[in-house]
N, C-alpha and C. Protein backbone atom coordinates (compact mmCIF):
# COMPACT_ATOMS: atom_id res chain seq x y z
N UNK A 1 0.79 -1.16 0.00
CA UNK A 1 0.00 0.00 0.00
C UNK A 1 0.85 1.24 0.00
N UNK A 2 0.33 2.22 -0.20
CA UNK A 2 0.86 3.12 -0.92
C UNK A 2 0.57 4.10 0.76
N UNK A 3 2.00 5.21 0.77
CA UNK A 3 1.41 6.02 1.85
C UNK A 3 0.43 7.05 1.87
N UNK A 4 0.11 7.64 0.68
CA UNK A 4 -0.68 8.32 0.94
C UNK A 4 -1.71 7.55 0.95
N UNK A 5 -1.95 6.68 0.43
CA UNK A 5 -3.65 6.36 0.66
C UNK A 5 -3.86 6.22 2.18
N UNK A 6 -2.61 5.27 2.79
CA UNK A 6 -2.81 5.71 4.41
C UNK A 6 -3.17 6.87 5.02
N UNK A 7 -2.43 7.96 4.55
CA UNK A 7 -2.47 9.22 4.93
C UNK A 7 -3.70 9.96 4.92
N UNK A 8 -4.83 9.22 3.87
CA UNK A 8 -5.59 9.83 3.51
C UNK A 8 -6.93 9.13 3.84
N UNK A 9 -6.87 7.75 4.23
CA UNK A 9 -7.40 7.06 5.05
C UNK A 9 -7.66 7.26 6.12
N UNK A 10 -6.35 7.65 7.17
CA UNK A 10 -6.27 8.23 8.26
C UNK A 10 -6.47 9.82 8.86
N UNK A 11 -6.72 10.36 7.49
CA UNK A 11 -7.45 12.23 7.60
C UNK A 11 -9.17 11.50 7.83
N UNK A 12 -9.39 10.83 7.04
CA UNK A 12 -10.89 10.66 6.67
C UNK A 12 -11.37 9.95 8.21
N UNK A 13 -10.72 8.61 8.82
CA UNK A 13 -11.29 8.54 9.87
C UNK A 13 -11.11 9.30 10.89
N UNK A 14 -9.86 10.17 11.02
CA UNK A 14 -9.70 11.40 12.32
C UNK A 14 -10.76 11.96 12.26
N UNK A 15 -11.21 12.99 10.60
CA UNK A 15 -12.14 13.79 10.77
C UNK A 15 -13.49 12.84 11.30
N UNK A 16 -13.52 11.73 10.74
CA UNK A 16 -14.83 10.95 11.18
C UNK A 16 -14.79 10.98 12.70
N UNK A 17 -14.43 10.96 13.23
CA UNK A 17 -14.02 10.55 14.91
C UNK A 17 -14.12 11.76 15.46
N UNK A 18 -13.83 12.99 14.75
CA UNK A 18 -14.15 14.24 15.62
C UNK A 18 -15.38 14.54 15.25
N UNK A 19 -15.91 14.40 13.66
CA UNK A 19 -17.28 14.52 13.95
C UNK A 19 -18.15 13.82 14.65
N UNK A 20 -17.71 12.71 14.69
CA UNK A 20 -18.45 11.78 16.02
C UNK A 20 -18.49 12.20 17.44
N UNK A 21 -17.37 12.47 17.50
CA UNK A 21 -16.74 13.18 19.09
C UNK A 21 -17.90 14.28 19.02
N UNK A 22 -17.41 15.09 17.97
CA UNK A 22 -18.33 16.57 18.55
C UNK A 22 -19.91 16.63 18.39
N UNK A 23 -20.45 15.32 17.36
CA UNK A 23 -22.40 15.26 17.55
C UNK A 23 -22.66 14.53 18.68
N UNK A 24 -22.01 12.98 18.85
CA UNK A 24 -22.16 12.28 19.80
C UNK A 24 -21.83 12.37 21.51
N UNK A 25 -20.20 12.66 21.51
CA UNK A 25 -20.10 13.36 22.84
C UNK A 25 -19.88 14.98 23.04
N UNK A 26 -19.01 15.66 22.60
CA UNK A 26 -18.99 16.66 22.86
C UNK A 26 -20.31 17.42 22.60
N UNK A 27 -21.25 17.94 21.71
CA UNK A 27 -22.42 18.33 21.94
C UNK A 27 -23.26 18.42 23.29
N UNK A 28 -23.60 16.99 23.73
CA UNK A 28 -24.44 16.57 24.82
C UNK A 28 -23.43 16.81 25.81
N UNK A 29 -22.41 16.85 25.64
CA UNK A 29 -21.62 16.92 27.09
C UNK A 29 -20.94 19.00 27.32
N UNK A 30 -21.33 19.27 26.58
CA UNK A 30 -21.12 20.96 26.25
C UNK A 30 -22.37 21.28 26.93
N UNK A 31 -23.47 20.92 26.24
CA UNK A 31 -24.73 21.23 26.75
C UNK A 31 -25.38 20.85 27.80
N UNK A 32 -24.89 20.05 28.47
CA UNK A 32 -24.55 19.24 29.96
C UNK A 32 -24.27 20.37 30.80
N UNK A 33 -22.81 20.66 30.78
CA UNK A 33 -21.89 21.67 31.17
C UNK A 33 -22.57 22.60 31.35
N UNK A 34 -23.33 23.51 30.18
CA UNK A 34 -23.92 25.06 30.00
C UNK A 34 -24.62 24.91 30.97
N UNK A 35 -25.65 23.71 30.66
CA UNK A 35 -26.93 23.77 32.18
C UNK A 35 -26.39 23.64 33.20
N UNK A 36 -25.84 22.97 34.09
CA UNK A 36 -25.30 22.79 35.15
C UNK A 36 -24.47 24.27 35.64
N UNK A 37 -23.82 25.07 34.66
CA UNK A 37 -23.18 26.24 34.99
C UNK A 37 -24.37 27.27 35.11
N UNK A 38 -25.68 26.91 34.58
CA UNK A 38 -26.71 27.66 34.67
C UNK A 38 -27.08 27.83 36.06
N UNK A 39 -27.14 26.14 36.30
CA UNK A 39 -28.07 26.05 37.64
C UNK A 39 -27.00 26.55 38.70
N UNK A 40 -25.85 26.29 38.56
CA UNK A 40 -24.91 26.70 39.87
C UNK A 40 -24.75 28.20 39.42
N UNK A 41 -24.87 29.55 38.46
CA UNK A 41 -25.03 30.40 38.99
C UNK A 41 -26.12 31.02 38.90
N UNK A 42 -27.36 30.08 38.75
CA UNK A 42 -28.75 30.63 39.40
C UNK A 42 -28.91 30.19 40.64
N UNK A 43 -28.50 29.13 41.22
CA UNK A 43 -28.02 29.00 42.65
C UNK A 43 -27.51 30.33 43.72
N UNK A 44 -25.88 30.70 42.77
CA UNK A 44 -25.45 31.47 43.28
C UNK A 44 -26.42 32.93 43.47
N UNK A 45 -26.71 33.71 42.50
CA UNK A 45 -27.69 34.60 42.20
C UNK A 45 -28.79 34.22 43.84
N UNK A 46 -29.68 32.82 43.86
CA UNK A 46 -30.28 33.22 44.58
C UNK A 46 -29.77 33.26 45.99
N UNK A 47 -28.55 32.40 45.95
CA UNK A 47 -28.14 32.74 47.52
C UNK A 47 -27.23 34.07 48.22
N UNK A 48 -27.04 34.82 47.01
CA UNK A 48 -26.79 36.07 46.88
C UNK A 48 -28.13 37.12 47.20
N UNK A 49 -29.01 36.66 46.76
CA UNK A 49 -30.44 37.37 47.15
C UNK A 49 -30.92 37.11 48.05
N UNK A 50 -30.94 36.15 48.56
CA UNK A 50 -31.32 35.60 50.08
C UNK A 50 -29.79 35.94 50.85
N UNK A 51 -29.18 36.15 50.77
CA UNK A 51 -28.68 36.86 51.58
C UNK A 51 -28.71 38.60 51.73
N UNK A 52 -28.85 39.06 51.15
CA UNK A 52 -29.71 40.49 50.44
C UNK A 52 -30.58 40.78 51.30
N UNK A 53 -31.73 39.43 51.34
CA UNK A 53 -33.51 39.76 51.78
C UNK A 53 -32.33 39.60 53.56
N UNK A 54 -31.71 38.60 54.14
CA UNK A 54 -31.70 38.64 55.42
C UNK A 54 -31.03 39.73 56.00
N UNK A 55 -30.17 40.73 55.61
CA UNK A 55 -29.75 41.80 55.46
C UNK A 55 -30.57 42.51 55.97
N UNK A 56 -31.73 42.82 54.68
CA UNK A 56 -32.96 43.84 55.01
C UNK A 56 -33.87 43.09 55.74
N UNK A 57 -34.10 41.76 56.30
CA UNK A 57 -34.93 41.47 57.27
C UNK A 57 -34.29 41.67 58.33
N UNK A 58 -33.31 41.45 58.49
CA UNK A 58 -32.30 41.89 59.99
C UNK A 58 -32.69 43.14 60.13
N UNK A 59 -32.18 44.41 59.31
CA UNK A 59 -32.91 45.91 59.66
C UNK A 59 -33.85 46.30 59.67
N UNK A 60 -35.16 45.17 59.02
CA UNK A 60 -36.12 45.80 59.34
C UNK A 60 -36.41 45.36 60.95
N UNK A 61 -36.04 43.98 61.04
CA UNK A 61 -36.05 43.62 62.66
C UNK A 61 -35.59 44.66 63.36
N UNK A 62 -34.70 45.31 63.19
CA UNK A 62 -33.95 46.25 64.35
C UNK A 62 -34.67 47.22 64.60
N UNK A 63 -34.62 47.41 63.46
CA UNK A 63 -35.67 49.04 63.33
C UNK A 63 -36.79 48.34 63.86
N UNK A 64 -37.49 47.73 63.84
CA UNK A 64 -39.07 47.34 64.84
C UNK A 64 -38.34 47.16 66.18
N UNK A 65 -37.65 46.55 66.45
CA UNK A 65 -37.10 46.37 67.96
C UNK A 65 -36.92 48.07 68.36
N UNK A 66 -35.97 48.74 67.91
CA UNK A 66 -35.50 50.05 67.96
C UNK A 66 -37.12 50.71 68.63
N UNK A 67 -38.14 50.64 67.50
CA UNK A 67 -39.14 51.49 67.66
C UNK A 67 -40.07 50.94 68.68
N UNK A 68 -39.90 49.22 69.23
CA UNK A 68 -40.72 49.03 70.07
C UNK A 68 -40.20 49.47 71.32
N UNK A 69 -38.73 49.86 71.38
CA UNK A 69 -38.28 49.92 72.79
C UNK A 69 -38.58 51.37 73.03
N UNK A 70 -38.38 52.45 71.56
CA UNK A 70 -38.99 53.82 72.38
C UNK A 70 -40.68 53.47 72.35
N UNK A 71 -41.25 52.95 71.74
CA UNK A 71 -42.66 53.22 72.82
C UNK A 71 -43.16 52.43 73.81
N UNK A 72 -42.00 51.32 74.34
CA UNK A 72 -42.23 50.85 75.80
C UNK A 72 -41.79 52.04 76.36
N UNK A 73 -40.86 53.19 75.81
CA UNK A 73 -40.08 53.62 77.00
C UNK A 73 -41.43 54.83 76.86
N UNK A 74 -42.12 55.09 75.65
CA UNK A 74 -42.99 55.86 76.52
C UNK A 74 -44.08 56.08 77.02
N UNK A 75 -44.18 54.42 77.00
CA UNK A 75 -45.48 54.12 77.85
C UNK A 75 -45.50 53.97 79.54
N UNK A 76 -43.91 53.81 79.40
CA UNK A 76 -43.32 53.39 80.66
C UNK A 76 -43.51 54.81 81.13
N UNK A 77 -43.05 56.45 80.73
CA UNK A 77 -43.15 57.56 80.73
C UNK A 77 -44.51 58.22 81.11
N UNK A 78 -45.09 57.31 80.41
CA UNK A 78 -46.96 57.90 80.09
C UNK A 78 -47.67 57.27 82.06
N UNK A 79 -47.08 56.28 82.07
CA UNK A 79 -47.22 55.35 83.32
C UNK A 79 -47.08 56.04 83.94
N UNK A 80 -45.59 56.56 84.53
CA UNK A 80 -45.00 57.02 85.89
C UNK A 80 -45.71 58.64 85.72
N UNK A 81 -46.16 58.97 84.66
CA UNK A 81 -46.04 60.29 84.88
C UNK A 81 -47.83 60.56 85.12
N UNK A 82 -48.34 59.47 84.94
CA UNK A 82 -50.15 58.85 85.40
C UNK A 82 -49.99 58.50 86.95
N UNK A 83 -49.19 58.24 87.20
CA UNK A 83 -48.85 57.22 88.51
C UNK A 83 -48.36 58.58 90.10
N UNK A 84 -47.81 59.56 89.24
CA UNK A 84 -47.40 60.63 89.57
C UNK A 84 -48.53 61.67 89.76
N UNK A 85 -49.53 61.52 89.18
CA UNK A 85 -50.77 63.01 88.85
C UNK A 85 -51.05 62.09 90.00
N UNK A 86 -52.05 60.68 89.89
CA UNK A 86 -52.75 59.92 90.73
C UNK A 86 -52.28 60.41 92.33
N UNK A 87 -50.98 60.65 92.74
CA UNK A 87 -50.64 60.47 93.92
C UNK A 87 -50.95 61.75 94.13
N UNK A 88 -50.26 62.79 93.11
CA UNK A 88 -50.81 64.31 93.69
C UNK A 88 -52.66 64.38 93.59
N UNK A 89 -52.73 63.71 92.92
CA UNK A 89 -54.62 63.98 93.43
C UNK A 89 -54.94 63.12 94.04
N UNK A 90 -54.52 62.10 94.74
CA UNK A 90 -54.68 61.85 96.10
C UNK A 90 -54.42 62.84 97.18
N UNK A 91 -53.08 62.73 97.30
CA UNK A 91 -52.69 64.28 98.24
C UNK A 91 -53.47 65.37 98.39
N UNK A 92 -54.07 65.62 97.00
CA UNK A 92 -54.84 66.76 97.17
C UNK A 92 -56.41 66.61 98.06
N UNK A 93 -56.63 65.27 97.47
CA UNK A 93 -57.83 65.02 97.94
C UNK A 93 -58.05 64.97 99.14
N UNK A 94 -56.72 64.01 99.88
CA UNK A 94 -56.50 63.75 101.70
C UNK A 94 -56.58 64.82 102.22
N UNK A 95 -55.96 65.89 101.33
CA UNK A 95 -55.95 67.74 102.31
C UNK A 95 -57.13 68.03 102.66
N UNK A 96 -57.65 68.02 100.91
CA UNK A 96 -59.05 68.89 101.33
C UNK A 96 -60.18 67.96 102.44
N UNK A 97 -59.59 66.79 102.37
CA UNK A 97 -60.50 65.79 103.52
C UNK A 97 -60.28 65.97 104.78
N UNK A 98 -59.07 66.29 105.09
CA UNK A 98 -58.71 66.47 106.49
C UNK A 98 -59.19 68.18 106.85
N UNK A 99 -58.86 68.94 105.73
CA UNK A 99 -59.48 69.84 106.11
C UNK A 99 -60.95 69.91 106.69
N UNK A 100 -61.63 69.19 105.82
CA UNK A 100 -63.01 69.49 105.55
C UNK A 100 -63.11 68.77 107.06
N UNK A 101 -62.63 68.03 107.66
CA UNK A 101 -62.20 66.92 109.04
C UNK A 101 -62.09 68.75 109.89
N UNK A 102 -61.25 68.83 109.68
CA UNK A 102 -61.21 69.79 111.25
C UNK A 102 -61.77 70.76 111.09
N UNK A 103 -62.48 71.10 109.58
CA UNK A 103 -63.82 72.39 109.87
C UNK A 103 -64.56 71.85 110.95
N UNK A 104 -65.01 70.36 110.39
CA UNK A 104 -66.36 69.63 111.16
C UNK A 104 -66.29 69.97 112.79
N UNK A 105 -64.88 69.13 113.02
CA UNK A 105 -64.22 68.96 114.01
C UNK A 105 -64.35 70.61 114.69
N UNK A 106 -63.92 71.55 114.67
CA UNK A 106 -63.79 72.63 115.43
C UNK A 106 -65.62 73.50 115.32
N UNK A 107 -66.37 73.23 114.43
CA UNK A 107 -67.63 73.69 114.35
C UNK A 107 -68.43 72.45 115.34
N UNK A 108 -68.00 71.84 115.66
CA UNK A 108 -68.39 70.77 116.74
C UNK A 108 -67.93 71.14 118.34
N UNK A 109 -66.83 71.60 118.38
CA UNK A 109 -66.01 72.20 119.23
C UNK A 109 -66.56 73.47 119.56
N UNK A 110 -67.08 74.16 118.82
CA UNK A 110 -67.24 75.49 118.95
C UNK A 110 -69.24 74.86 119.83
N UNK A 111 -70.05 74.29 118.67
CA UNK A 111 -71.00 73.52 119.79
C UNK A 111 -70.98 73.22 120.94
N UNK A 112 -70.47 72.46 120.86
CA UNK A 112 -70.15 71.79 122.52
C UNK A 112 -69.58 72.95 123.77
N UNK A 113 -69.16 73.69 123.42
CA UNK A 113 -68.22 75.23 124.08
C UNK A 113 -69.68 75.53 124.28
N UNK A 114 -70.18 76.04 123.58
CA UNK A 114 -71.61 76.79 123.40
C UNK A 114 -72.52 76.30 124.46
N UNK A 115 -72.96 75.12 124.11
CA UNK A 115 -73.71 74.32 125.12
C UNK A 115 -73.09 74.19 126.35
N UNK A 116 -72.39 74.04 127.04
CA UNK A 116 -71.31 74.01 128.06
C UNK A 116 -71.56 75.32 128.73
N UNK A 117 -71.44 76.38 127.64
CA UNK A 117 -71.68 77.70 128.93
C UNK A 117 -73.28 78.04 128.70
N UNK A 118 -73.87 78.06 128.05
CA UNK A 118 -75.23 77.57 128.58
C UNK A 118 -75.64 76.67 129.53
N UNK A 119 -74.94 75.51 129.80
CA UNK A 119 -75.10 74.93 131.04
C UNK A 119 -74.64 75.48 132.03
N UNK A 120 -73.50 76.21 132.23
CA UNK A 120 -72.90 76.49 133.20
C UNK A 120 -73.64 78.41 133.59
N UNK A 121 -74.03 79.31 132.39
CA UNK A 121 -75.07 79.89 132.92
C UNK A 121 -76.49 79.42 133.38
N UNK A 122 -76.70 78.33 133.24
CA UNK A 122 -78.11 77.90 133.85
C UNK A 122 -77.44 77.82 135.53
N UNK A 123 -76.89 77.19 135.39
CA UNK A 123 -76.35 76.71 136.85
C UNK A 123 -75.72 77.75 137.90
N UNK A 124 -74.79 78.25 137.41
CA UNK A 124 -74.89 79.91 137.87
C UNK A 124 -75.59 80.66 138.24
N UNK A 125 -77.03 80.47 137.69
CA UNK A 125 -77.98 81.60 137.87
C UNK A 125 -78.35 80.59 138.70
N UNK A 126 -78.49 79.55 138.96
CA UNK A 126 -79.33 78.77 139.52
C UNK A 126 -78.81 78.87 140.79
N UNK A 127 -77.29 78.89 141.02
CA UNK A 127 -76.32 79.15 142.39
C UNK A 127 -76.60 80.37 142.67
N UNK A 128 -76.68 81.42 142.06
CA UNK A 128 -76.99 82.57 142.34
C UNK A 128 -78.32 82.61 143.01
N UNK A 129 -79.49 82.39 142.71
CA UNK A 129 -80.82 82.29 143.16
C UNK A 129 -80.82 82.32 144.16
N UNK A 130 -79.96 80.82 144.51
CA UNK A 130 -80.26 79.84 145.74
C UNK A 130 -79.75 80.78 146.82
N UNK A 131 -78.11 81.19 146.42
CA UNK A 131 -77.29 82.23 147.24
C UNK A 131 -78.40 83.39 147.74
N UNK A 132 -79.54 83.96 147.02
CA UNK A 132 -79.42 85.32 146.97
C UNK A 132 -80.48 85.11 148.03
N UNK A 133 -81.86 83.96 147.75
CA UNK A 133 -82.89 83.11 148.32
C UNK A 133 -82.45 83.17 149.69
N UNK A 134 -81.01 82.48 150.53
CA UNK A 134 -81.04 82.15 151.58
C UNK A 134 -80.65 83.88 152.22
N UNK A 135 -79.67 84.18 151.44
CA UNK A 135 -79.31 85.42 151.98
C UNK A 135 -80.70 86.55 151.98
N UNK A 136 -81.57 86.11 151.45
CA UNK A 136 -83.08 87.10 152.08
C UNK A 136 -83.43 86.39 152.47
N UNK A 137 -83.70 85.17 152.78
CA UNK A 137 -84.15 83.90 153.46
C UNK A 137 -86.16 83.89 153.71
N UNK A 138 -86.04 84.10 152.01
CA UNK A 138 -87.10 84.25 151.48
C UNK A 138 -87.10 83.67 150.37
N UNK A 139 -88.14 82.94 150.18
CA UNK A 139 -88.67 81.89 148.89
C UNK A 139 -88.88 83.70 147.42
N UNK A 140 -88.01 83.22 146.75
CA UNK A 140 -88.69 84.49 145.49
C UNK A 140 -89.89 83.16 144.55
N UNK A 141 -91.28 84.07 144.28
CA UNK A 141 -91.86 82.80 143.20
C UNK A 141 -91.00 82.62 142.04
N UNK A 142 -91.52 81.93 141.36
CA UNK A 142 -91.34 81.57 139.80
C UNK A 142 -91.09 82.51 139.13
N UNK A 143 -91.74 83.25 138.57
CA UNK A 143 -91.73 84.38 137.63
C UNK A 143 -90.50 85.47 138.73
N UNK A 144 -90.12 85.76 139.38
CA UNK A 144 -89.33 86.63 139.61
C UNK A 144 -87.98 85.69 139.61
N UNK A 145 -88.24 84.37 140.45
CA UNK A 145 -86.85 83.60 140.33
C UNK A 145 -86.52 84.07 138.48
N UNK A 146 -87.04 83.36 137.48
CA UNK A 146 -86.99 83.72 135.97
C UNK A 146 -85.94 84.79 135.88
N UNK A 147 -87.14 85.53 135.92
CA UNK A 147 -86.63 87.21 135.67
C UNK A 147 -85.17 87.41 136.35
N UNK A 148 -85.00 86.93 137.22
CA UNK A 148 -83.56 87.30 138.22
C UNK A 148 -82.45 86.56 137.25
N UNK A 149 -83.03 84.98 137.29
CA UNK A 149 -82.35 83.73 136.63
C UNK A 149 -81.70 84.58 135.17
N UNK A 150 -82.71 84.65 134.47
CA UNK A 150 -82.36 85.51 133.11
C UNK A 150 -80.99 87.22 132.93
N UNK A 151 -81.48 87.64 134.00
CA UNK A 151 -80.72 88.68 134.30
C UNK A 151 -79.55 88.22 134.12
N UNK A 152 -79.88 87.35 135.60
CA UNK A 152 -78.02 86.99 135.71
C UNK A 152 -76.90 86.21 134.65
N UNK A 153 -77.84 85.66 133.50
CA UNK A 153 -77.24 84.83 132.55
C UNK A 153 -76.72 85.57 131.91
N UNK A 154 -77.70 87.27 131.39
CA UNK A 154 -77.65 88.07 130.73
C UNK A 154 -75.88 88.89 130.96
N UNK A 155 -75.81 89.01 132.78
CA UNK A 155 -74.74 89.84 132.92
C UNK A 155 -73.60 88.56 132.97
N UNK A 156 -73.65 87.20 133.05
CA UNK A 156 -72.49 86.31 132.65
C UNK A 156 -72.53 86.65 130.89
């Protein structure tokens, strides 16, 4: 045999073998490859985005934490400063109670004083009478005992 026909034998099955190579394997195995590089950087992409969203879910968490702690703090504020009126209007209230206590109290006082020397001018006049009775050692009636009785309350 002659070499070139080898030579030319051996172009014809190389090229046969790469076109085989490149419909049979390389094709399906290229296009294998592409997808798989698809899915690992649509993978990547989304774990790039989900890490993104936890980012902004972390700050939005904070920021709600942030904003719940100022309006515990000013409810806590709204509280003490409710908690604070309550006691001064208690206070206020106990005053004006105790006051309104020792108006009662001394307009009771001032009664009882009252009645007291009304008793004690009845009795007076009544010592007086008796005193004045033995010292004339004469009965006075009714109506003049009175009249005397009254006097004398008049000049206590």
């Amino acid at each position: 045999m002659n070499i070139t026909a080898t030579l030319i034998a051996q172009i014809i099955a190389f090229v046969l073998l790469i076109w085989f190579v490149n419909k049979v394997l390389w094709g399906p195995m290229s296009a294998m490859l592409a997808e798989r590089q698809k899915r690992i950087a649509d993978g990547l992409a989304a774990a790039e985005k989900g890490k993104s969203d936890l980012e902004l879910a972390e700050k939005r968490v904070q920021e709600q934490l942030q904003t719940a702690k100022i309006k515990a703090g000013e409810i806590v504020a709204q509280a003490e400063k409710r908690a604070g009126a309550m006691v001064e209007e208690a206070r206020v209230t106990a005053r004006v109670e105790g006051e309104r206590l020792v108006t009662a109290a001394q307009a009771e006082i001032e009664r009882e004083v009252n009645r007291a020397r009304e008793q004690l001018r009845g009795q007076v006049g009544a010592v007086a009478v008796a005193g004045a009775s033995r010292i004339l050692k004469r009965e006075i009636d009714a109506k003049s005992h009175n009249d005397v009785l009254n006097d004398v309350i008049a000049q206590i």
